[in-house]
PDB file of N, CA and C in Angstrom:
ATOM      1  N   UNK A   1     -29.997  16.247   4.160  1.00  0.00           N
ATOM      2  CA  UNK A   1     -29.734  14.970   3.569  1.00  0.00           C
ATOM      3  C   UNK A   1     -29.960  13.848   4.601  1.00  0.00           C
ATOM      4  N   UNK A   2     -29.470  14.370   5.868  1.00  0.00           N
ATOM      5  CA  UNK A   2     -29.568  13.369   6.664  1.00  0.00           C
ATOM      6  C   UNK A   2     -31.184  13.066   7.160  1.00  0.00           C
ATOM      7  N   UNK A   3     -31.956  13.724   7.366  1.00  0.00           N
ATOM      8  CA  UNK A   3     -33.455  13.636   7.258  1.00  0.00           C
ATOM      9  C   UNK A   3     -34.112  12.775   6.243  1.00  0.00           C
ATOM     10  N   UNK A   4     -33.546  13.430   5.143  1.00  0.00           N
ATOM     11  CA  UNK A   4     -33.884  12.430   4.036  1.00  0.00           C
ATOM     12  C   UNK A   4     -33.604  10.655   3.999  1.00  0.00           C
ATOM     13  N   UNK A   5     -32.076  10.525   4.374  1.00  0.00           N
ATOM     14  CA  UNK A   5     -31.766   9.102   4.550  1.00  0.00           C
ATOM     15  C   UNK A   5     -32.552   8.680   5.689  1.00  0.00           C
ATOM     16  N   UNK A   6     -33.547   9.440   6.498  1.00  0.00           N
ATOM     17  CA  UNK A   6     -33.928   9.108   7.698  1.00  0.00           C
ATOM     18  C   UNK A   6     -32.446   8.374   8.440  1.00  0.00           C
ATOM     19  N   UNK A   7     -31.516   8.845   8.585  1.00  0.00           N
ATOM     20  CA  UNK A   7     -29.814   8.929   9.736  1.00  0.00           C
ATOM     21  C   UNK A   7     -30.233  10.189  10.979  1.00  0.00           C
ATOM     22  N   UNK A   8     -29.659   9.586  11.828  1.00  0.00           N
ATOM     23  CA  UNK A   8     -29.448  10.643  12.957  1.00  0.00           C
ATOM     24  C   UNK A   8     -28.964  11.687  12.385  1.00  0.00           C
ATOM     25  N   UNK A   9     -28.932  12.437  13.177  1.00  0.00           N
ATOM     26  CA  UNK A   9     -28.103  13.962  12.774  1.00  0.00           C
ATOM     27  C   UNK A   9     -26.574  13.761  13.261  1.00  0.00           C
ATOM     28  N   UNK A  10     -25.683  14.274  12.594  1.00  0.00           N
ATOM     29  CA  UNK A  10     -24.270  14.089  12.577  1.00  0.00           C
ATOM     30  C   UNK A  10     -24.070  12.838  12.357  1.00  0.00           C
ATOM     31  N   UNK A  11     -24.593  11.998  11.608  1.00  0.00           N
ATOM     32  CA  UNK A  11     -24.215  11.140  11.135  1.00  0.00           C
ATOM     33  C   UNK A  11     -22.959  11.422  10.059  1.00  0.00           C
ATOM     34  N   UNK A  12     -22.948  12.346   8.839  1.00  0.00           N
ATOM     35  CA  UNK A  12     -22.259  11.913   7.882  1.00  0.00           C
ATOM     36  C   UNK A  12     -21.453  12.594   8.201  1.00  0.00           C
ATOM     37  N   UNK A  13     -21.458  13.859   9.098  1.00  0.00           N
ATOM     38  CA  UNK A  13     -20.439  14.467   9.702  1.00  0.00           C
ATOM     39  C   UNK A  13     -19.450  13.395  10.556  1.00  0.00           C
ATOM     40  N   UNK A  14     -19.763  12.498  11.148  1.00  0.00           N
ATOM     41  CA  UNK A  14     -19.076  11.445  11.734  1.00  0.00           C
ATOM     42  C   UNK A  14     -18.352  10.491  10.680  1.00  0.00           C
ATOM     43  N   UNK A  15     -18.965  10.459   9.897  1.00  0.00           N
ATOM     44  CA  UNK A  15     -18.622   9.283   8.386  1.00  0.00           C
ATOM     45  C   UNK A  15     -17.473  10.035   7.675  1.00  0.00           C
ATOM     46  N   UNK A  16     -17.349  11.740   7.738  1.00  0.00           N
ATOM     47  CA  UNK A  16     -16.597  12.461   6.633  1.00  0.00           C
ATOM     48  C   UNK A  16     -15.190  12.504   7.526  1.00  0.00           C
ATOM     49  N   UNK A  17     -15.459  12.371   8.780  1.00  0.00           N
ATOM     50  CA  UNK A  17     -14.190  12.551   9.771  1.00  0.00           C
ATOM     51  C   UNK A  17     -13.375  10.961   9.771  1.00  0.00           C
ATOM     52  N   UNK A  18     -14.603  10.539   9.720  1.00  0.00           N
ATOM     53  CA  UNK A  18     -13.471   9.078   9.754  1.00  0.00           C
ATOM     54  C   UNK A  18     -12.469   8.832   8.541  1.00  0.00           C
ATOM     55  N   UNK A  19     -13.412   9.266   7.308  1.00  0.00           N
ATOM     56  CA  UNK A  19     -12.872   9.241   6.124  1.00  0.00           C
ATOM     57  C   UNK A  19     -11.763   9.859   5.820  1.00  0.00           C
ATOM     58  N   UNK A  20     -11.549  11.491   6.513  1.00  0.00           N
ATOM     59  CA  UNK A  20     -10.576  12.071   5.892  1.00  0.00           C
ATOM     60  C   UNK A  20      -9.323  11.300   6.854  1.00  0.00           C
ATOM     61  N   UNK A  21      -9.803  10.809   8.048  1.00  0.00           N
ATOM     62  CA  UNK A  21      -8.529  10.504   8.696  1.00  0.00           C
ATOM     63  C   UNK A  21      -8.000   8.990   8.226  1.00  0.00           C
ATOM     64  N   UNK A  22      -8.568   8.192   7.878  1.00  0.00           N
ATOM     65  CA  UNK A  22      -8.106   6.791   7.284  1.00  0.00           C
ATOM     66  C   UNK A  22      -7.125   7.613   5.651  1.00  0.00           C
ATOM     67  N   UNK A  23      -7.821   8.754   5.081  1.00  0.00           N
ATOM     68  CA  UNK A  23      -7.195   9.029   4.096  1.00  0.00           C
ATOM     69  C   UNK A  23      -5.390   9.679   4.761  1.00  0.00           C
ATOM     70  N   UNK A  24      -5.520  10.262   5.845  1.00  0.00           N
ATOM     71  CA  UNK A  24      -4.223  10.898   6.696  1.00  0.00           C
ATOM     72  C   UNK A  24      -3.498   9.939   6.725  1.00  0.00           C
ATOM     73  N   UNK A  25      -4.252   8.581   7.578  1.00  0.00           N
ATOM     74  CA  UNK A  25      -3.049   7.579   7.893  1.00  0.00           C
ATOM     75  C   UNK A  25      -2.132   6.939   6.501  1.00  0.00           C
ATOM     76  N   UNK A  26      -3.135   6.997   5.627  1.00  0.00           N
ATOM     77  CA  UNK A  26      -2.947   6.455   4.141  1.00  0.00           C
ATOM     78  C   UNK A  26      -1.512   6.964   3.623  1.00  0.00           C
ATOM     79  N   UNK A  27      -1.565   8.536   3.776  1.00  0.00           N
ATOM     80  CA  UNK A  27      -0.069   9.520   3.282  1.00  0.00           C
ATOM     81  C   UNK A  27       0.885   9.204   4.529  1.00  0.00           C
ATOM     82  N   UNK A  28       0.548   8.842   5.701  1.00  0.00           N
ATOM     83  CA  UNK A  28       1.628   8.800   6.899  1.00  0.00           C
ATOM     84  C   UNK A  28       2.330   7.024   6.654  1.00  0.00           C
ATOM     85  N   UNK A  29       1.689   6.618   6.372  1.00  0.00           N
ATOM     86  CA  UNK A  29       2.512   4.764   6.656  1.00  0.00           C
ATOM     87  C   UNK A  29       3.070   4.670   5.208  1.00  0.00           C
ATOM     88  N   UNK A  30       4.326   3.632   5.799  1.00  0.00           N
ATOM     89  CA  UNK A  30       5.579   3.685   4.411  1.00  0.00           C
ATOM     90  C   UNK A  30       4.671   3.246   3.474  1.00  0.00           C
ATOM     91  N   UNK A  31       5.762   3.393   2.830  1.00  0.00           N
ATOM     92  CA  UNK A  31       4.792   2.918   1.339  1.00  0.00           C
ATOM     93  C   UNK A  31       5.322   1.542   1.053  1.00  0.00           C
ATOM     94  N   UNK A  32       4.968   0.430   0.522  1.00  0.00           N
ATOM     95  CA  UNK A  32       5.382  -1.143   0.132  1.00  0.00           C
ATOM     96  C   UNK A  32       4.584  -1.581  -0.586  1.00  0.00           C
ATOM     97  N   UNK A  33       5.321  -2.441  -1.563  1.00  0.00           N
ATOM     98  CA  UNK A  33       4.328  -3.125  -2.948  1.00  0.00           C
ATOM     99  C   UNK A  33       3.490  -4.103  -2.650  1.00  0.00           C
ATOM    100  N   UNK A  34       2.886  -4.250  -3.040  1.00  0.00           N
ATOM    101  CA  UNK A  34       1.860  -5.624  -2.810  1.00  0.00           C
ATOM    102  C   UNK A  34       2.748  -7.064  -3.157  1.00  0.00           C
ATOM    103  N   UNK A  35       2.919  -7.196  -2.333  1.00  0.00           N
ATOM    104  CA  UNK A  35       4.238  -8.604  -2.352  1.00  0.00           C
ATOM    105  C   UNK A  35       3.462  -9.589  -3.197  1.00  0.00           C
ATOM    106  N   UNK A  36       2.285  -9.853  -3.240  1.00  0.00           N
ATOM    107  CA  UNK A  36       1.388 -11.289  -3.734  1.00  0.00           C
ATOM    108  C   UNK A  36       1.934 -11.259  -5.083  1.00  0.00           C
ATOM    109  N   UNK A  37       2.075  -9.937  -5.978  1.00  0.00           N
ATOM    110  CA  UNK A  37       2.837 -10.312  -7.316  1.00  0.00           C
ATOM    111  C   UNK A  37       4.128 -10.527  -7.603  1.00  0.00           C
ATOM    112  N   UNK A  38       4.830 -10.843  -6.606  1.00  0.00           N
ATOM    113  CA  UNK A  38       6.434 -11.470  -6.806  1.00  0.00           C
ATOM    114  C   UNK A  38       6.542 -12.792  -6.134  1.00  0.00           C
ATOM    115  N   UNK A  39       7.084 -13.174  -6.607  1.00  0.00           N
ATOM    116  CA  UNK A  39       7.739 -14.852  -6.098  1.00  0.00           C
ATOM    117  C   UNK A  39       8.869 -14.513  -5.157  1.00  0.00           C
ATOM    118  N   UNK A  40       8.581 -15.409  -3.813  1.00  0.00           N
ATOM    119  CA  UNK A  40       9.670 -14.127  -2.350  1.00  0.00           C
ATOM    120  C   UNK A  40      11.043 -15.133  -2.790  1.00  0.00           C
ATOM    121  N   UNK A  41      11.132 -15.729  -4.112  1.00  0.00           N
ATOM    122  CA  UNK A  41      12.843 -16.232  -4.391  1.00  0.00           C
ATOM    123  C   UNK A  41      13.290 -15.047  -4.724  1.00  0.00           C
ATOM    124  N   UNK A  42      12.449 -13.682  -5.325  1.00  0.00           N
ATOM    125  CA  UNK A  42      13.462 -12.753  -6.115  1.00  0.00           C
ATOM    126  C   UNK A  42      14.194 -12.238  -4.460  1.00  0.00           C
ATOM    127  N   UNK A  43      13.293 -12.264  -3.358  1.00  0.00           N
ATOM    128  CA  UNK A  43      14.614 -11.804  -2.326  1.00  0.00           C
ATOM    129  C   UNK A  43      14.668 -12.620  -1.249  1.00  0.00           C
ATOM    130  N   UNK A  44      15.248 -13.299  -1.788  1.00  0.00           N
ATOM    131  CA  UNK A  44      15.915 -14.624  -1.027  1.00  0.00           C
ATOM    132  C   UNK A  44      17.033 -14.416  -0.559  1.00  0.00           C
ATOM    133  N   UNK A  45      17.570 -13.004  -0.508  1.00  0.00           N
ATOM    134  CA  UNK A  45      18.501 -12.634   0.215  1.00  0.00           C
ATOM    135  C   UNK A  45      18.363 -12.117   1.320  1.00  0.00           C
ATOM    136  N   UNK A  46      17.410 -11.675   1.745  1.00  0.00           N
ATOM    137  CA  UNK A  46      16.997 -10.096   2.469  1.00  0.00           C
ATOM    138  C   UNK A  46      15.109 -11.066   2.899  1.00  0.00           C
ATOM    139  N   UNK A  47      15.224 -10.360   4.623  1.00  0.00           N
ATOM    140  CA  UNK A  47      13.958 -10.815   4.991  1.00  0.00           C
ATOM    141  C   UNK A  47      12.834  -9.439   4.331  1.00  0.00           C
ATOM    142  N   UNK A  48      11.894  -9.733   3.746  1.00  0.00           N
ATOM    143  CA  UNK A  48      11.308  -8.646   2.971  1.00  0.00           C
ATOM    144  C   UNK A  48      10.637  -7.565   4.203  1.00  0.00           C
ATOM    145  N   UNK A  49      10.127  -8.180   5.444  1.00  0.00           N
ATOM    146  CA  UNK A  49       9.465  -7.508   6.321  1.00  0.00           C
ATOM    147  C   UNK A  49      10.940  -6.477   6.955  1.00  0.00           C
ATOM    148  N   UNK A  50      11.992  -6.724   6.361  1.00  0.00           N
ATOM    149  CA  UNK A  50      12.985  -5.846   7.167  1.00  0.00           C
ATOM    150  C   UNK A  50      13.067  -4.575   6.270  1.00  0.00           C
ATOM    151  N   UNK A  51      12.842  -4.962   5.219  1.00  0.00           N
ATOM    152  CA  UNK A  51      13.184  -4.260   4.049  1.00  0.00           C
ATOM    153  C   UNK A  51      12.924  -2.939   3.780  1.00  0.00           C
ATOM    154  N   UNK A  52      13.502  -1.421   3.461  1.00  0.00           N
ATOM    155  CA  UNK A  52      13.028   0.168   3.527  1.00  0.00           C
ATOM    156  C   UNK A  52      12.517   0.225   2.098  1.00  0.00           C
ATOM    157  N   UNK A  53      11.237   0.073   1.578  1.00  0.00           N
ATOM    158  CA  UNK A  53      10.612  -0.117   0.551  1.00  0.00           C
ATOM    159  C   UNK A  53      11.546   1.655  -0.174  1.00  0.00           C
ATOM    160  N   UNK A  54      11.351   2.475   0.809  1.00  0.00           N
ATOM    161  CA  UNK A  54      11.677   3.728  -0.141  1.00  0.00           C
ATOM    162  C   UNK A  54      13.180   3.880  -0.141  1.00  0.00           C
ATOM    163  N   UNK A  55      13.971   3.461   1.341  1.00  0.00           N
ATOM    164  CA  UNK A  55      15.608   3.919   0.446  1.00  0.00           C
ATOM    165  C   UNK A  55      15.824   2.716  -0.528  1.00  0.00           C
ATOM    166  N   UNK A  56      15.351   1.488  -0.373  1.00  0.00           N
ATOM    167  CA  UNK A  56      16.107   0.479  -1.468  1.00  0.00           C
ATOM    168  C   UNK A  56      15.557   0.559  -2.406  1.00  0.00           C
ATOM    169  N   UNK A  57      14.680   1.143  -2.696  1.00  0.00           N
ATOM    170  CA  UNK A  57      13.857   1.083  -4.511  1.00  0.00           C
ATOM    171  C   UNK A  57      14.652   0.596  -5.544  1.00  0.00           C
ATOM    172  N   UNK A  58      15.733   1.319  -5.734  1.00  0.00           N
ATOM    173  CA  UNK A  58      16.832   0.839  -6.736  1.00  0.00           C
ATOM    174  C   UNK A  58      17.027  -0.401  -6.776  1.00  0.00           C
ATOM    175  N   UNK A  59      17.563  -1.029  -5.825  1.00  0.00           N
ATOM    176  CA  UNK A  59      18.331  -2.332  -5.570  1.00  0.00           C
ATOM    177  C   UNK A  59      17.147  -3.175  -5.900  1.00  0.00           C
ATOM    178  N   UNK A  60      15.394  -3.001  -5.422  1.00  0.00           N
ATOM    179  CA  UNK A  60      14.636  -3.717  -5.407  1.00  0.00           C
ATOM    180  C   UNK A  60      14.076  -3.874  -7.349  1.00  0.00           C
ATOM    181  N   UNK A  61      14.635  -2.479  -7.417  1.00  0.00           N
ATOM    182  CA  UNK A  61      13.942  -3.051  -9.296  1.00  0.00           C
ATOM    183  C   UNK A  61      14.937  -3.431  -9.766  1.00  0.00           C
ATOM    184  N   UNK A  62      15.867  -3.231  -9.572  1.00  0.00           N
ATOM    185  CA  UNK A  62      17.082  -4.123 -10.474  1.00  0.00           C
ATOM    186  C   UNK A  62      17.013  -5.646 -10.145  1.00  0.00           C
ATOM    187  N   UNK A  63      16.789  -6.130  -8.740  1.00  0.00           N
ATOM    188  CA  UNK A  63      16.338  -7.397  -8.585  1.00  0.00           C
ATOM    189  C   UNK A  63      15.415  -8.209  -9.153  1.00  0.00           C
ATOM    190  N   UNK A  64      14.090  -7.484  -9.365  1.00  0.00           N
ATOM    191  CA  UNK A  64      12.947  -7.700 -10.389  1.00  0.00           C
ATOM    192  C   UNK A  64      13.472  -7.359 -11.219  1.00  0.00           C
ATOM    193  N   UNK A  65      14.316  -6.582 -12.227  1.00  0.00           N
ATOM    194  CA  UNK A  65      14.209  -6.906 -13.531  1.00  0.00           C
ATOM    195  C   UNK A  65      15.622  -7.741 -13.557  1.00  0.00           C
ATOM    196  N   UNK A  66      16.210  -8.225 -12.970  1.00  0.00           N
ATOM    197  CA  UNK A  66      17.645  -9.106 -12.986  1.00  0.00           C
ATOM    198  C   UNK A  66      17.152 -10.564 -12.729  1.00  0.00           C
ATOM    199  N   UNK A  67      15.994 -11.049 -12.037  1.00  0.00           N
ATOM    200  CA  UNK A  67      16.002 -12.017 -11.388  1.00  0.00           C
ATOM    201  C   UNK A  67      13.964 -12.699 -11.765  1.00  0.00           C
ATOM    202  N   UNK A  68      13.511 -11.184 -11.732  1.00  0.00           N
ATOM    203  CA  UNK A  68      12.164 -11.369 -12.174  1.00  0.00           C
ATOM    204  C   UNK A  68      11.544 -11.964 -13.524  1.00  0.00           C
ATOM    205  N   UNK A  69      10.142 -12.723 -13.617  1.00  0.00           N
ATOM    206  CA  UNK A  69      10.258 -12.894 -14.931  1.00  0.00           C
ATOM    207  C   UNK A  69       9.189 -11.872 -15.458  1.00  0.00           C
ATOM    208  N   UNK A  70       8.221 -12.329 -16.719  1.00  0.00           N
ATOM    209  CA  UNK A  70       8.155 -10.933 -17.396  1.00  0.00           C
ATOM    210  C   UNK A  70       6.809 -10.338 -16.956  1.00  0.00           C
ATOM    211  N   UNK A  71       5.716 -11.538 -15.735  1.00  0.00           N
ATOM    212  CA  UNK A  71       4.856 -10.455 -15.166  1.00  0.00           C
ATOM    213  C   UNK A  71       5.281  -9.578 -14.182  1.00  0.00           C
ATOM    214  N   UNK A  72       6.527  -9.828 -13.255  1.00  0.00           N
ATOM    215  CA  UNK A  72       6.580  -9.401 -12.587  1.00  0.00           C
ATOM    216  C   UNK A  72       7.322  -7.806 -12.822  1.00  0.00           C
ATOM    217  N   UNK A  73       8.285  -8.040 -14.169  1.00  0.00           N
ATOM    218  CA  UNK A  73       8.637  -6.804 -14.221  1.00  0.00           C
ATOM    219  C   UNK A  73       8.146  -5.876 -15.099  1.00  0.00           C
ATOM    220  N   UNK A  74       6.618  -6.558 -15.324  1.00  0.00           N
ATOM    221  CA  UNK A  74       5.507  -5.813 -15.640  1.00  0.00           C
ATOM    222  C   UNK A  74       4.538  -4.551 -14.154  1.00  0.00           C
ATOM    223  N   UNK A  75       4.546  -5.504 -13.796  1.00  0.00           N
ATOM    224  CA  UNK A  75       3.777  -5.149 -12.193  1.00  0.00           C
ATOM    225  C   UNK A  75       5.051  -3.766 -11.478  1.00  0.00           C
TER     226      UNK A  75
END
């Protein structure tokens, strides 16, 4: 294949390694919502960058649906 694309050799072998490892880091870093769809009044209590996206889950959807309006507790 790589002949064909006229690519060096070990090219996609280099491309498949990078890939699976950006996919590794992907499962290793916390997990957090895409903030751009909430308005940062729903936590106007709490600095959001402090925030444990996975132990507070609870507290964080009850906030969105207590405080959120109806795209957000769509999203």
């Amino acid at each position: 294949m790589e002949r064909s694309l006229d690519i060096e050799k070990g090219t996609l072998l280099i491309l498949q390694a990078f890939y699976d490892i950006k996919i590794v880091q992907q499962k290793l870093e916390p997990a957090s919502p895409n903030l751009s769809k909430f308005r940062m009044s729903l936590f106007w209590d709490t600095d959001v960058r402090k925030i444990d996206w996975e132990q507070q889950y609870k507290a964080i959807i009850r906030g969105v649906f207590e405080r959120g309006n109806e795209e957000e507790q769509n999203d």
